[in-house]
N, C-alpha and C. Protein backbone atom coordinates (compact mmCIF):
# COMPACT_ATOMS: atom_id res chain seq x y z
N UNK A 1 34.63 -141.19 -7.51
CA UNK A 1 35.45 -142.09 -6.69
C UNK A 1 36.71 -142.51 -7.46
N UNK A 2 36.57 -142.92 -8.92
CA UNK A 2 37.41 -143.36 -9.62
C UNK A 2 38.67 -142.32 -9.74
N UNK A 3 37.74 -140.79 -9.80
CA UNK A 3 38.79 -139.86 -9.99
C UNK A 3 39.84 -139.51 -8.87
N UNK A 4 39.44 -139.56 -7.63
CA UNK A 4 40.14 -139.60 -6.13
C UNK A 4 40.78 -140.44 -6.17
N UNK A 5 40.98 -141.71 -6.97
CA UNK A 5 41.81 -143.42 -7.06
C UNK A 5 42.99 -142.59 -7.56
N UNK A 6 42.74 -141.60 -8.57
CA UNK A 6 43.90 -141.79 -9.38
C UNK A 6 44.35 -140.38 -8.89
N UNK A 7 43.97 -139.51 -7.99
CA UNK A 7 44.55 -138.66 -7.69
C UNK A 7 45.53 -138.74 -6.61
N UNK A 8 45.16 -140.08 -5.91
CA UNK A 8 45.65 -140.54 -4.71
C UNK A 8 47.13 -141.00 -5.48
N UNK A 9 46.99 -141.68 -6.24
CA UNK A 9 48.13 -142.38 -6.96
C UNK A 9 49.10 -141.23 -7.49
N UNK A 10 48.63 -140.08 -8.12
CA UNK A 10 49.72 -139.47 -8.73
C UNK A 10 50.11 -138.49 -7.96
N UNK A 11 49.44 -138.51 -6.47
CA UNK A 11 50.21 -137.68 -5.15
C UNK A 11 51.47 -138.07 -4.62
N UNK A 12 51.15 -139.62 -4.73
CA UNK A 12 52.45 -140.91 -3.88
C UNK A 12 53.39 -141.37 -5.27
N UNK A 13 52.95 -140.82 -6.35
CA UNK A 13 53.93 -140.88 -7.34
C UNK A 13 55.15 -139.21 -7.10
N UNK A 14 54.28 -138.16 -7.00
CA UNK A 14 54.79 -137.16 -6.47
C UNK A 14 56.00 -137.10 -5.31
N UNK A 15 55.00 -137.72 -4.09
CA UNK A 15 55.87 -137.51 -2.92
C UNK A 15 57.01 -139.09 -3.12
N UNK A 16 57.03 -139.77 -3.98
CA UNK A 16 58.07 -140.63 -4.23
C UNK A 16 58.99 -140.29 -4.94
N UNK A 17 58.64 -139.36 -5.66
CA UNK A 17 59.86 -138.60 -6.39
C UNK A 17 60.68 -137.76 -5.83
N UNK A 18 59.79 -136.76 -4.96
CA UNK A 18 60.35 -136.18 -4.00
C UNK A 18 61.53 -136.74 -3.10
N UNK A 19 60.81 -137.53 -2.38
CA UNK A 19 61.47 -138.18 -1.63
C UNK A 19 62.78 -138.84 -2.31
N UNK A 20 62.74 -139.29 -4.04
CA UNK A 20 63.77 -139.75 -4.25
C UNK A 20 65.01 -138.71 -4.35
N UNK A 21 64.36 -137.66 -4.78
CA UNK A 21 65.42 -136.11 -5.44
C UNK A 21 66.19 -135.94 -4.30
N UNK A 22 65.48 -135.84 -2.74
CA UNK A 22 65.96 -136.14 -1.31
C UNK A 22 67.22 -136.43 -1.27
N UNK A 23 67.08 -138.06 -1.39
CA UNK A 23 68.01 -139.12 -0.95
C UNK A 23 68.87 -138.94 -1.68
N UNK A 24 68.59 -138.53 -3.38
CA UNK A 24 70.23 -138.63 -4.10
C UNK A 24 71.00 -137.34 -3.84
N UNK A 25 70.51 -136.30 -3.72
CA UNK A 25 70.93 -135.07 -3.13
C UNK A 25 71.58 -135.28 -1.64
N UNK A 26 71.07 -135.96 -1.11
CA UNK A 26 71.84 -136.21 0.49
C UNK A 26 73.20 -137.30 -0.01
N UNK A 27 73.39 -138.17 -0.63
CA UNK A 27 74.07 -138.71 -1.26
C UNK A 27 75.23 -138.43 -1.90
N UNK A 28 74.87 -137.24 -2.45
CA UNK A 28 75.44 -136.43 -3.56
C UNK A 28 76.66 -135.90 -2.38
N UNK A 29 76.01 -134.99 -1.58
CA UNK A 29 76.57 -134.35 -0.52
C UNK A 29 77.54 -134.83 0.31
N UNK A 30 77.34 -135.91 0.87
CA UNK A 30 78.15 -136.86 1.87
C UNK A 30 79.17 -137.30 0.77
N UNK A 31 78.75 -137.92 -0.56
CA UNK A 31 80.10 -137.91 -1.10
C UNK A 31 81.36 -137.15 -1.23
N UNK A 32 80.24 -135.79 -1.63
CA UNK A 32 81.06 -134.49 -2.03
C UNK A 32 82.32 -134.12 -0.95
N UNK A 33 81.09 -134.35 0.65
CA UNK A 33 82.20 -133.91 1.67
C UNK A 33 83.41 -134.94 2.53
N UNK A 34 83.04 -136.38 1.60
CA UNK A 34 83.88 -137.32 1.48
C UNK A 34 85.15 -137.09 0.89
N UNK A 35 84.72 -136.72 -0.62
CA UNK A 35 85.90 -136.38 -1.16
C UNK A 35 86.38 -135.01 -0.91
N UNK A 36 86.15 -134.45 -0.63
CA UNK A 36 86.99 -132.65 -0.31
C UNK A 36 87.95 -133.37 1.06
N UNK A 37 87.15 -134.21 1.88
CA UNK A 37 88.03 -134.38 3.38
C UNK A 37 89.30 -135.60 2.68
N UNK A 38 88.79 -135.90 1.64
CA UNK A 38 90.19 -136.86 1.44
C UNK A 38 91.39 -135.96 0.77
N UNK A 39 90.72 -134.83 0.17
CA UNK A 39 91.66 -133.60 -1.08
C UNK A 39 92.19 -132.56 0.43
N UNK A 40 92.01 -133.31 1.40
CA UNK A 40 92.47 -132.00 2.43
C UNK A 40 94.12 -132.02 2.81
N UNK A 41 94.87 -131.50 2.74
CA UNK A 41 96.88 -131.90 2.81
C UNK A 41 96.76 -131.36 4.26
N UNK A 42 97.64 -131.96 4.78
CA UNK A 42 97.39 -131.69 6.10
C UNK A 42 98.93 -130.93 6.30
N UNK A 43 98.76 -130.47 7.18
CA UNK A 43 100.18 -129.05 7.69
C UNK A 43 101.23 -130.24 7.59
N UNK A 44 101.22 -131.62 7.73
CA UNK A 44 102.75 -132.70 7.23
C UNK A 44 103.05 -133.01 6.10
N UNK A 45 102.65 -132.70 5.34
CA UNK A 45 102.64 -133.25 3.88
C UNK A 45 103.45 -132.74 3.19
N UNK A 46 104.47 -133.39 2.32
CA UNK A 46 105.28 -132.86 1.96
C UNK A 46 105.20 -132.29 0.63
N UNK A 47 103.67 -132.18 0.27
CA UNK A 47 102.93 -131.70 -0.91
C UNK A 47 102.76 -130.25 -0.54
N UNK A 48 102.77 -130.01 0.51
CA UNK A 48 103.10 -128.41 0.83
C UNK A 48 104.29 -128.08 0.64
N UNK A 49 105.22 -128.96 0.16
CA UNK A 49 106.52 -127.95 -0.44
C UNK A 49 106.54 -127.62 -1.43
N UNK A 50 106.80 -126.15 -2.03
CA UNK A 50 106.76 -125.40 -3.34
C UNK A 50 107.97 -125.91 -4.39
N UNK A 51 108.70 -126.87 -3.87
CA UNK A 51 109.63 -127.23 -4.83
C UNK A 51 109.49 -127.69 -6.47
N UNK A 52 110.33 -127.53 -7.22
CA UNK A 52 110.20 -128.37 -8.64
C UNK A 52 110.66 -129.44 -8.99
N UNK A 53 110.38 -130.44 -10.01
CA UNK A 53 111.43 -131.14 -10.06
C UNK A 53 111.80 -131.53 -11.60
N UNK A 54 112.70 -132.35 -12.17
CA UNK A 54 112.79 -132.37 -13.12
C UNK A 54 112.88 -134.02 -13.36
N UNK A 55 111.99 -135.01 -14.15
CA UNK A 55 111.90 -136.84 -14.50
C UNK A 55 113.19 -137.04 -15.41
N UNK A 56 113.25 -138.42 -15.33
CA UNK A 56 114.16 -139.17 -15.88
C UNK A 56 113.34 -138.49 -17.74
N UNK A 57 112.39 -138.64 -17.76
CA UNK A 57 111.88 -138.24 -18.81
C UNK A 57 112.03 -136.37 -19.39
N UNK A 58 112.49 -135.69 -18.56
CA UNK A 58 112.96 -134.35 -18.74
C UNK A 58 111.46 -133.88 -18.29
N UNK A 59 110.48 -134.67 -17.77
CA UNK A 59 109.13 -133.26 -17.55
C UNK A 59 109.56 -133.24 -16.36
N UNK A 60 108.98 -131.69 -16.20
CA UNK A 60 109.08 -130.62 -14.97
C UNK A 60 108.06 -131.38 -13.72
N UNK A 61 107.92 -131.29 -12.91
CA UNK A 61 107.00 -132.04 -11.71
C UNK A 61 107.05 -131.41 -10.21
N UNK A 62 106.02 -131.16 -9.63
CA UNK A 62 105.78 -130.96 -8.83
C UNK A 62 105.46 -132.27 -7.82
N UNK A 63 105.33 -132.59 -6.50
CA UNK A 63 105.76 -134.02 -5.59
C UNK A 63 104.19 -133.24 -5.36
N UNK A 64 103.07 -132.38 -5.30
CA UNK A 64 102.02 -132.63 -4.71
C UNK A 64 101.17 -133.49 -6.33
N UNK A 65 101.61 -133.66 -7.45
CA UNK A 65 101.56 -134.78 -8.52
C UNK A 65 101.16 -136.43 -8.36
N UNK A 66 101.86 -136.20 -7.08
CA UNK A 66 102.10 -138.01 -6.63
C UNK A 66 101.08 -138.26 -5.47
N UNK A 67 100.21 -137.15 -4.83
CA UNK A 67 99.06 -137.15 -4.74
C UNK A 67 98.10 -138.56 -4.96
N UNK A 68 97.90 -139.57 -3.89
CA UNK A 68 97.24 -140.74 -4.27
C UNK A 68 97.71 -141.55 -4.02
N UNK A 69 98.94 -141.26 -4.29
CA UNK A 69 100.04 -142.84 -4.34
C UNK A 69 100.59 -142.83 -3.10
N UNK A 70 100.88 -144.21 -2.37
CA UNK A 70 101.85 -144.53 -1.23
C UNK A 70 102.95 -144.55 -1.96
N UNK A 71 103.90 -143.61 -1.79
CA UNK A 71 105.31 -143.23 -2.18
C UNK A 71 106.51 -144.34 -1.14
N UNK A 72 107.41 -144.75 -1.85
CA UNK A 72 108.51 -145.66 -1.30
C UNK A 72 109.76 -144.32 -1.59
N UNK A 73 110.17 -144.13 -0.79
CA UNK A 73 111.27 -143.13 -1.73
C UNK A 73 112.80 -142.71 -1.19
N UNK A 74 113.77 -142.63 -1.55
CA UNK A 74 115.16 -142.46 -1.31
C UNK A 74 115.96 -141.84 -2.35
N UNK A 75 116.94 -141.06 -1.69
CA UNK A 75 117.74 -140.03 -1.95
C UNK A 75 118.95 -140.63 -2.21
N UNK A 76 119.76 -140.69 -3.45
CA UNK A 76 120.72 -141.32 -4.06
C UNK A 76 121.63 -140.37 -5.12
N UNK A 77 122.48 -141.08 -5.80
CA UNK A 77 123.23 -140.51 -6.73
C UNK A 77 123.75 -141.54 -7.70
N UNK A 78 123.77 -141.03 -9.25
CA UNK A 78 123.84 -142.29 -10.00
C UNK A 78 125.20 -142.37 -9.80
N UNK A 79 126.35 -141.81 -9.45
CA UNK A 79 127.70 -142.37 -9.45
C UNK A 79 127.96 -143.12 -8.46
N UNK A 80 127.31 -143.23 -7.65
CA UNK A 80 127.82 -143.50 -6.34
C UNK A 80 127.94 -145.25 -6.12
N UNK A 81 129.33 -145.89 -5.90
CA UNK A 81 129.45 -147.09 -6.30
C UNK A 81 129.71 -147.88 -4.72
N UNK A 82 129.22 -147.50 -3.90
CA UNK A 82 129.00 -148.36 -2.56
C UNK A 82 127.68 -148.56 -2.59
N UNK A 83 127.04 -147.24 -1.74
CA UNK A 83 126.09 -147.69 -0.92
C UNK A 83 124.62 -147.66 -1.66
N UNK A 84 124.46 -146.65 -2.97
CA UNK A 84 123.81 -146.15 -3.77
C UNK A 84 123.12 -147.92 -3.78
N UNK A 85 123.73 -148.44 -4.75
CA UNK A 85 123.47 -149.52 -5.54
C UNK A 85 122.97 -150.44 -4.73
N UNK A 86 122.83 -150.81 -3.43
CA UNK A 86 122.38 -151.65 -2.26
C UNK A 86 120.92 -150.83 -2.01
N UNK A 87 120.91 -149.69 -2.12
CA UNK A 87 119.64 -148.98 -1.67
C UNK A 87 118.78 -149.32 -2.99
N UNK A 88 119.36 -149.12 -4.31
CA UNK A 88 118.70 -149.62 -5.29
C UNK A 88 118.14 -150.72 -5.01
N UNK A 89 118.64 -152.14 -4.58
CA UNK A 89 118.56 -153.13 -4.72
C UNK A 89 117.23 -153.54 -3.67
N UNK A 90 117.43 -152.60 -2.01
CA UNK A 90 116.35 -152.60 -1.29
C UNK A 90 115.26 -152.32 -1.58
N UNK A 91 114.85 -151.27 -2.41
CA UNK A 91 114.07 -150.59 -2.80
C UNK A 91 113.26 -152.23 -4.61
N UNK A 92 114.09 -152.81 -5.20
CA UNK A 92 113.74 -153.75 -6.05
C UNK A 92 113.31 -154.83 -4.96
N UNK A 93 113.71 -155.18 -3.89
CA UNK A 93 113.31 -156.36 -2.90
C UNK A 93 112.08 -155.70 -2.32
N UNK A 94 112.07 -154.72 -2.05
CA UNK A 94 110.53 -154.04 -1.37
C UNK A 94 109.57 -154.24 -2.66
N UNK A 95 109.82 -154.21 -3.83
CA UNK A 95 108.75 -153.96 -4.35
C UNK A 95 107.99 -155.19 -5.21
N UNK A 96 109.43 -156.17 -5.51
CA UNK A 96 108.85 -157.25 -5.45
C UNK A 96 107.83 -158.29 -4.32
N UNK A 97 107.88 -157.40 -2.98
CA UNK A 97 107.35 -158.58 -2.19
C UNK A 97 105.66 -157.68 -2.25
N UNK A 98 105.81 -156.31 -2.56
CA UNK A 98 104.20 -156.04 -2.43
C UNK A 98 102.95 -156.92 -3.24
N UNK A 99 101.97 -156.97 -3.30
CA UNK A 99 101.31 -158.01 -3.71
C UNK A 99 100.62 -157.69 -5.10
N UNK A 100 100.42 -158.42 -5.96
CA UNK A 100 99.97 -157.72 -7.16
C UNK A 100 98.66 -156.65 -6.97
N UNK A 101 97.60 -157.10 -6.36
CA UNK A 101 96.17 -156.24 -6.21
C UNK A 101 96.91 -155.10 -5.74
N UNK A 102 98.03 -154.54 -4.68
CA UNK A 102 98.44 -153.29 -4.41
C UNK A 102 99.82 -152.57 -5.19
N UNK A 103 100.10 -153.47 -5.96
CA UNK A 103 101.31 -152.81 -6.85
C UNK A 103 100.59 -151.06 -7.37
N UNK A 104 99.66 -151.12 -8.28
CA UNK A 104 99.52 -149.69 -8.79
C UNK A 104 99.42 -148.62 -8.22
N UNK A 105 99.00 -149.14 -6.73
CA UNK A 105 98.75 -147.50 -5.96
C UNK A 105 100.41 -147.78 -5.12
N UNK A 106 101.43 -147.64 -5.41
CA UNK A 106 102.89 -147.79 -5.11
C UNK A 106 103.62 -146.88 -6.05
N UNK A 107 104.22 -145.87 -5.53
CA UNK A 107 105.05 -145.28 -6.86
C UNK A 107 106.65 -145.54 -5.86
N UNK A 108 107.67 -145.73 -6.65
CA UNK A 108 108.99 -145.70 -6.21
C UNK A 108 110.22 -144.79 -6.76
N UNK A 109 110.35 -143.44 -5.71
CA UNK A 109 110.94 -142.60 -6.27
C UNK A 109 112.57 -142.36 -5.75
N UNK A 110 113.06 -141.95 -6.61
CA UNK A 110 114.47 -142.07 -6.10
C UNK A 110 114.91 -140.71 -6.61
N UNK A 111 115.36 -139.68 -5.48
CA UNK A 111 115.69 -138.40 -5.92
C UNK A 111 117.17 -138.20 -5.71
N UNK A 112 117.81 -137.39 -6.56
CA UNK A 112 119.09 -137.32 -6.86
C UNK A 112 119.82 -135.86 -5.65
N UNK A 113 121.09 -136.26 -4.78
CA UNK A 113 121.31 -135.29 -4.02
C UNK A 113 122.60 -134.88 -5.35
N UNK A 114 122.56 -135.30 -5.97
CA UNK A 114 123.91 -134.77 -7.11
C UNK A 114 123.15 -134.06 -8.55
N UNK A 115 122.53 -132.81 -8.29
CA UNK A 115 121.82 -132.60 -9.12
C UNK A 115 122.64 -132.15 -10.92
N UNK A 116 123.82 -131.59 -10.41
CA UNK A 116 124.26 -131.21 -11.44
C UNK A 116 124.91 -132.17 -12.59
N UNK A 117 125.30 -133.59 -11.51
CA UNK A 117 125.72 -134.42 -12.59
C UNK A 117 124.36 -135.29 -13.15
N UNK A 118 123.24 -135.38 -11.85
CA UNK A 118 122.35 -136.30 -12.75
C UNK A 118 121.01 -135.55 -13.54
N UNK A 119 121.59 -135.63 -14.24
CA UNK A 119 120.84 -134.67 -15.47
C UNK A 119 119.57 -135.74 -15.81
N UNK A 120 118.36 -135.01 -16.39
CA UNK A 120 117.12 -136.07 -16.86
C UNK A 120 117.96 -137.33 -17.98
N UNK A 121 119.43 -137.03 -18.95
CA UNK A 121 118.89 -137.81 -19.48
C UNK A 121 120.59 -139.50 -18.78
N UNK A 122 121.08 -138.26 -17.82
CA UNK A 122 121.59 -139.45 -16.50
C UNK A 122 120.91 -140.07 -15.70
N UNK A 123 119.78 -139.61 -15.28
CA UNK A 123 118.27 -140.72 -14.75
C UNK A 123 118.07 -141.68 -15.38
N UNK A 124 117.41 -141.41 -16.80
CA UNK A 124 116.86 -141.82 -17.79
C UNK A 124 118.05 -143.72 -18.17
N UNK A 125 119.73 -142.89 -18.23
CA UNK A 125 120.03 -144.01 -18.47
C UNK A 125 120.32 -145.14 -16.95
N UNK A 126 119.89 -144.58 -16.11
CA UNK A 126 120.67 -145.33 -15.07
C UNK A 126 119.40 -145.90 -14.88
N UNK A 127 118.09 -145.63 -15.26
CA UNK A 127 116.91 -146.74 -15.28
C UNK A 127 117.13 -147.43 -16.02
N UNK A 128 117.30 -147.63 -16.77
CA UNK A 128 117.39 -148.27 -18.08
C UNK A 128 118.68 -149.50 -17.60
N UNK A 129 119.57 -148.94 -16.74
CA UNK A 129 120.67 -149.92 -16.52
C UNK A 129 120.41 -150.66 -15.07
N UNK A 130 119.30 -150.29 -14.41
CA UNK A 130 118.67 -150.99 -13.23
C UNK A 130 117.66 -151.95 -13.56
N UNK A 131 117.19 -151.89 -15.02
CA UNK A 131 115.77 -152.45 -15.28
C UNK A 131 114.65 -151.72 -14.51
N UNK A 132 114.76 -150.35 -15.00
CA UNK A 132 113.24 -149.82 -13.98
C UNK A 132 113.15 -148.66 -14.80
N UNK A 133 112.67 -149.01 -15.89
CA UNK A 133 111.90 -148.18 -16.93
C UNK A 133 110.26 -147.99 -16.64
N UNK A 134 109.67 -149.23 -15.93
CA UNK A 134 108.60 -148.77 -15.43
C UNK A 134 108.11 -147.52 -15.29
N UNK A 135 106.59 -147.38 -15.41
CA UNK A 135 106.09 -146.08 -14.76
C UNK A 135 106.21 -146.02 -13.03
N UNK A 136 106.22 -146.95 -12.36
CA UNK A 136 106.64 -146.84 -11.38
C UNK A 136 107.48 -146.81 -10.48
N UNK A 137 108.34 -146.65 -11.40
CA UNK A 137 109.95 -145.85 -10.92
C UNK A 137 110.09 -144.88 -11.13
N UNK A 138 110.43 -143.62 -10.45
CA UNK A 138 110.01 -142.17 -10.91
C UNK A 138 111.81 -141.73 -10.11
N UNK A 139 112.46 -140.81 -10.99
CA UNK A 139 114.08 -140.56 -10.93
C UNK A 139 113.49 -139.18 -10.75
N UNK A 140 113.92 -138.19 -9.80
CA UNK A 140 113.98 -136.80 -9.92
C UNK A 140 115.17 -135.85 -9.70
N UNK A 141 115.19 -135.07 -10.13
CA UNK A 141 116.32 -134.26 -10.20
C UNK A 141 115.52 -132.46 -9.43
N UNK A 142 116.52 -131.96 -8.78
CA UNK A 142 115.79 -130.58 -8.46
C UNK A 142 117.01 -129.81 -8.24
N UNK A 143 116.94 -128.43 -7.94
CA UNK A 143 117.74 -127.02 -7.68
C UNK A 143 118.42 -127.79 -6.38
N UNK A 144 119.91 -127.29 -5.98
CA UNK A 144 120.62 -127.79 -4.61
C UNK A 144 119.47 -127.14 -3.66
N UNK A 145 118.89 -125.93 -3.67
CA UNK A 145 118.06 -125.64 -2.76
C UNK A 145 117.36 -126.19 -2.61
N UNK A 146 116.25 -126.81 -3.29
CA UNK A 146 115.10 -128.00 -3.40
C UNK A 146 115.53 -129.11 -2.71
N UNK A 147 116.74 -129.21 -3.34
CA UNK A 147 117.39 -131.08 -3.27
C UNK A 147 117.83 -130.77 -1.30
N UNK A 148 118.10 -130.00 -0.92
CA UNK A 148 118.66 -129.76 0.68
C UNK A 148 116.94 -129.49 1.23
N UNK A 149 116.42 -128.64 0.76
CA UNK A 149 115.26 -128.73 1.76
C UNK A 149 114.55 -130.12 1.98
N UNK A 150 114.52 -131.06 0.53
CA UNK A 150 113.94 -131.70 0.95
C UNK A 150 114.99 -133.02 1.98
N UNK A 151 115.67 -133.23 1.62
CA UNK A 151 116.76 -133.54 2.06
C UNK A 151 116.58 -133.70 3.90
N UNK A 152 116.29 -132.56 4.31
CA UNK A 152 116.36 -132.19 5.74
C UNK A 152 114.35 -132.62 6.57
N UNK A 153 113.84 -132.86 5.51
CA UNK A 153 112.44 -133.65 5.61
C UNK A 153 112.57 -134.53 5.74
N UNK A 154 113.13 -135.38 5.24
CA UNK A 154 113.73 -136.79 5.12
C UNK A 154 114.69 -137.08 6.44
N UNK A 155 115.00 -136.11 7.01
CA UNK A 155 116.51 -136.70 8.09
C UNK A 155 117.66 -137.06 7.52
N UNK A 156 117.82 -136.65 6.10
CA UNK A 156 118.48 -137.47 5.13
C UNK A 156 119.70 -136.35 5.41
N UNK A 157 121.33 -136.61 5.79
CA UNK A 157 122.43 -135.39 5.24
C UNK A 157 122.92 -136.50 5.00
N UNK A 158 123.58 -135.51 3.95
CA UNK A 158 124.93 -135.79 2.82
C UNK A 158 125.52 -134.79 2.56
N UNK A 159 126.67 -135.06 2.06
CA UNK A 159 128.05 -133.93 2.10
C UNK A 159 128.52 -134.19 0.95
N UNK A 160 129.11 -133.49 -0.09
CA UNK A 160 130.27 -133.99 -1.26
C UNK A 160 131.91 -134.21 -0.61
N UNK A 161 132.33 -134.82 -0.78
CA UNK A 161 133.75 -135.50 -0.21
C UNK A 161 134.92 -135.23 -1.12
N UNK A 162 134.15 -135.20 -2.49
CA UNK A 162 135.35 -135.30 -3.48
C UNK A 162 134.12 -134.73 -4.92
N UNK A 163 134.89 -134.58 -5.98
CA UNK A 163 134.07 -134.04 -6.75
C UNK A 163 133.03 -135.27 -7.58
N UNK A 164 133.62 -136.20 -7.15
CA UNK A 164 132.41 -137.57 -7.62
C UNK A 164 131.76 -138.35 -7.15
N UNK A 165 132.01 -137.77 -5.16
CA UNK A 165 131.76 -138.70 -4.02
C UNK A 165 130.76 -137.88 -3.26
N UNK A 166 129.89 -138.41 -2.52
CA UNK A 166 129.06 -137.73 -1.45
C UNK A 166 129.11 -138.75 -0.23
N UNK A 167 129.11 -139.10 0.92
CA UNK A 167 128.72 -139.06 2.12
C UNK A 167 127.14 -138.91 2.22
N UNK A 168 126.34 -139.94 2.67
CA UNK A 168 125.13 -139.20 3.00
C UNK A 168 124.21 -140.63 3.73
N UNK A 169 122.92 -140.55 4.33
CA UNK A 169 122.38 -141.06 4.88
C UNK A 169 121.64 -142.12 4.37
N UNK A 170 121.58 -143.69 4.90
CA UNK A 170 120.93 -144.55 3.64
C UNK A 170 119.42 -144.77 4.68
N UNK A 171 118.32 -143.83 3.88
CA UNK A 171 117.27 -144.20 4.74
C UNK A 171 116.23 -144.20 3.34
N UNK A 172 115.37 -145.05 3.17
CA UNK A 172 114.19 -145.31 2.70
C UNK A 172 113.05 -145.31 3.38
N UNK A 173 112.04 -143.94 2.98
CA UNK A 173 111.00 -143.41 3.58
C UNK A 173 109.63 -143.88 2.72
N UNK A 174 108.56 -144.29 3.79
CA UNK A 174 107.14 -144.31 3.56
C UNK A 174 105.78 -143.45 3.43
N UNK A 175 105.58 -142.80 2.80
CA UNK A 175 104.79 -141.74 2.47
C UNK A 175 103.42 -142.40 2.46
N UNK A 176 102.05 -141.51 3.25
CA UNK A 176 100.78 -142.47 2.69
C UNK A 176 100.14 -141.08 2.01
N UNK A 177 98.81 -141.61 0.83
CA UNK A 177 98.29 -140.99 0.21
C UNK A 177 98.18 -139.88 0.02
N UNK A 178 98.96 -138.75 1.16
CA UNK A 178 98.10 -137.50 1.45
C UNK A 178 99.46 -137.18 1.58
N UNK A 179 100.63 -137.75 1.76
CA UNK A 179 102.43 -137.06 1.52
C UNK A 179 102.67 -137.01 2.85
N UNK A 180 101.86 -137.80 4.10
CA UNK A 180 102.64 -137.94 5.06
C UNK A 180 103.95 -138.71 5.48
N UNK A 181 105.19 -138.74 5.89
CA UNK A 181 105.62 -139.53 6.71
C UNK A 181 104.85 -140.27 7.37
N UNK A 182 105.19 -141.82 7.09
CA UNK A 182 104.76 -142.57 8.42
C UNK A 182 105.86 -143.89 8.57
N UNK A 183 106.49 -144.04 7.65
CA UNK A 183 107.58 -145.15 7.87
C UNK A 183 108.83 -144.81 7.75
N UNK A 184 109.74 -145.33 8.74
CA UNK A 184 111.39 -145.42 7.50
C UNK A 184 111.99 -146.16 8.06
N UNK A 185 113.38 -146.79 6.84
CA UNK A 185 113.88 -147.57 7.04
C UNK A 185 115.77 -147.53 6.80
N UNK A 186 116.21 -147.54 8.15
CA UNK A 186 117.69 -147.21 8.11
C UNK A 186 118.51 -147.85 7.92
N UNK A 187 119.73 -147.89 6.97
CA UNK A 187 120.77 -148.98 7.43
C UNK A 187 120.60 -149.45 5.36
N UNK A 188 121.50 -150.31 4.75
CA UNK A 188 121.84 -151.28 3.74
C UNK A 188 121.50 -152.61 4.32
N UNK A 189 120.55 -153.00 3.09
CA UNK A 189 120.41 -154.47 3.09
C UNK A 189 119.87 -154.94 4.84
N UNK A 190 119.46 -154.60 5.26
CA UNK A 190 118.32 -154.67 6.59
C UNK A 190 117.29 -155.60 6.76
N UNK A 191 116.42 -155.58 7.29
CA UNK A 191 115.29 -156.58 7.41
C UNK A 191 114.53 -156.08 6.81
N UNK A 192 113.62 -155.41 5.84
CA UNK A 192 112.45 -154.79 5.27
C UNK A 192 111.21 -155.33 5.55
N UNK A 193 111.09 -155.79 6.45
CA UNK A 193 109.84 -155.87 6.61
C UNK A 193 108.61 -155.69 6.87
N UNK A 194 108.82 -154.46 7.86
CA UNK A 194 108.30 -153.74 8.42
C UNK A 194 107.80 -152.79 7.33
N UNK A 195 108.69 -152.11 6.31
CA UNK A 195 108.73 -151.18 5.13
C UNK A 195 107.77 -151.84 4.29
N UNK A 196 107.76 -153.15 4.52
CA UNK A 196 106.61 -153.53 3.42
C UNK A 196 105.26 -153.72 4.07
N UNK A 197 105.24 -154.13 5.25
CA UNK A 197 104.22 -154.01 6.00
C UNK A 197 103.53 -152.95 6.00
N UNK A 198 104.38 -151.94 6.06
CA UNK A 198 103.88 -150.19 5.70
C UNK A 198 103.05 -150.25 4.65
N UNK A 199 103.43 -150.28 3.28
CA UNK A 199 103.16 -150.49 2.38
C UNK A 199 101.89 -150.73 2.16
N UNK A 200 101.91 -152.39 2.21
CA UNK A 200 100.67 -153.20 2.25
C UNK A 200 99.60 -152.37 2.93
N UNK A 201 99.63 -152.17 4.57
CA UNK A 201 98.76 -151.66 5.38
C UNK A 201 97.93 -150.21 4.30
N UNK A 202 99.38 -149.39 3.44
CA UNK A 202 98.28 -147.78 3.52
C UNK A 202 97.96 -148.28 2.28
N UNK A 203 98.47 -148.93 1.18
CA UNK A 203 98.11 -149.57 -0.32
C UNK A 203 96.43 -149.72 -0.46
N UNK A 204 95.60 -149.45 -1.40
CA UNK A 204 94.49 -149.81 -1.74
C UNK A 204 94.21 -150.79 -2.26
């Protein structure tokens, strides 16, 4: 009898193990296909463009990199002494109002339509003269081909006017995690609120 006590016991020790190997394996799985459906880029993403780019820091970069992050981002030129410097300034008012718990998943990128004059280490100083040495100020530089394709993703044209001047569109775009479009914001010095609302809403 005694021996059936304990055979009984190390059956339901058995089928409890079982049963546990089960559950973490089903676990395992649903995560797995959790995360693959979050690693999925969808046909909008602008992480499907093959472009390169080049940081204020001189490394090479690819935009499917930024992968994760709700991107704030606008197309500028460091010479440019109108409208440039107001978009700067929108882009410092947007980012002060996000809230500290969502600051890190925020990157703020500002890509150059003047590639030849803004060289990594013309990024480099024009952060430095904005106060946005941060890691979360990201300056890029790319090929005129790069810099126009993406350019035309954005809705963004610009023209050169003169050999130190461009013409071009003042729009600040909202990217969520996965490199979609989902916000933008037109015009100098505007209402931003909405842009930060963006923000906040896709922010973790």
């Amino acid at each position: 009898m005694k021996n059936l006590k304990y055979i009984l016991i190390a059956i339901s020790l058995v089928a409890m193990s079982c049963n546990n190997a089960v559950n973490d394996s089903k676990d395992i799985s649903e995560n797995n296909a959790e995360e693959s459906k979050r690693n999925v880029i969808s046909d909008m993403s602008i992480y499907n463009l093959p472009s390169h780019w080049t940081t204020q820091d001189g490394a090479g970069i690819e935009l499917k990199e930024l992968e994760g992050k709700v991107l704030a981002m606008v197309m500028i030129y460091t010479s440019c002494q109108a409208a440039c410097p107001r978009l700067v300034a929108d882009m410092r008012n947007i980012e002060k109002q996000i809230p500290n718990d969502k600051k890190d998943d925020v990157q703020y990128v500002f890509v150059s339509i003047d590639p030849e004059t803004d060289t990594p280490e013309r990024l480099k100083a024009f952060a430095k003269e904005n106060q946005m040495e941060d890691d979360k100020w990201l300056f890029l530089r790319g090929s005129e081909e790069d810099t126009r394709e993406f350019a035309a993703v954005l809705a963004v044209n610009y023209k050169q006017i003169s050999p130190i001047d461009f013409s071009h569109s003042n729009i600040i775009s909202v990217f969520n995690q996965g490199g979609e479009l989902v916000h933008q914001q037109e015009g100098l010095g505007v209402d931003n609120k909405e842009t930060i609302q963006a923000i906040i809403e896709l922010a973790r």
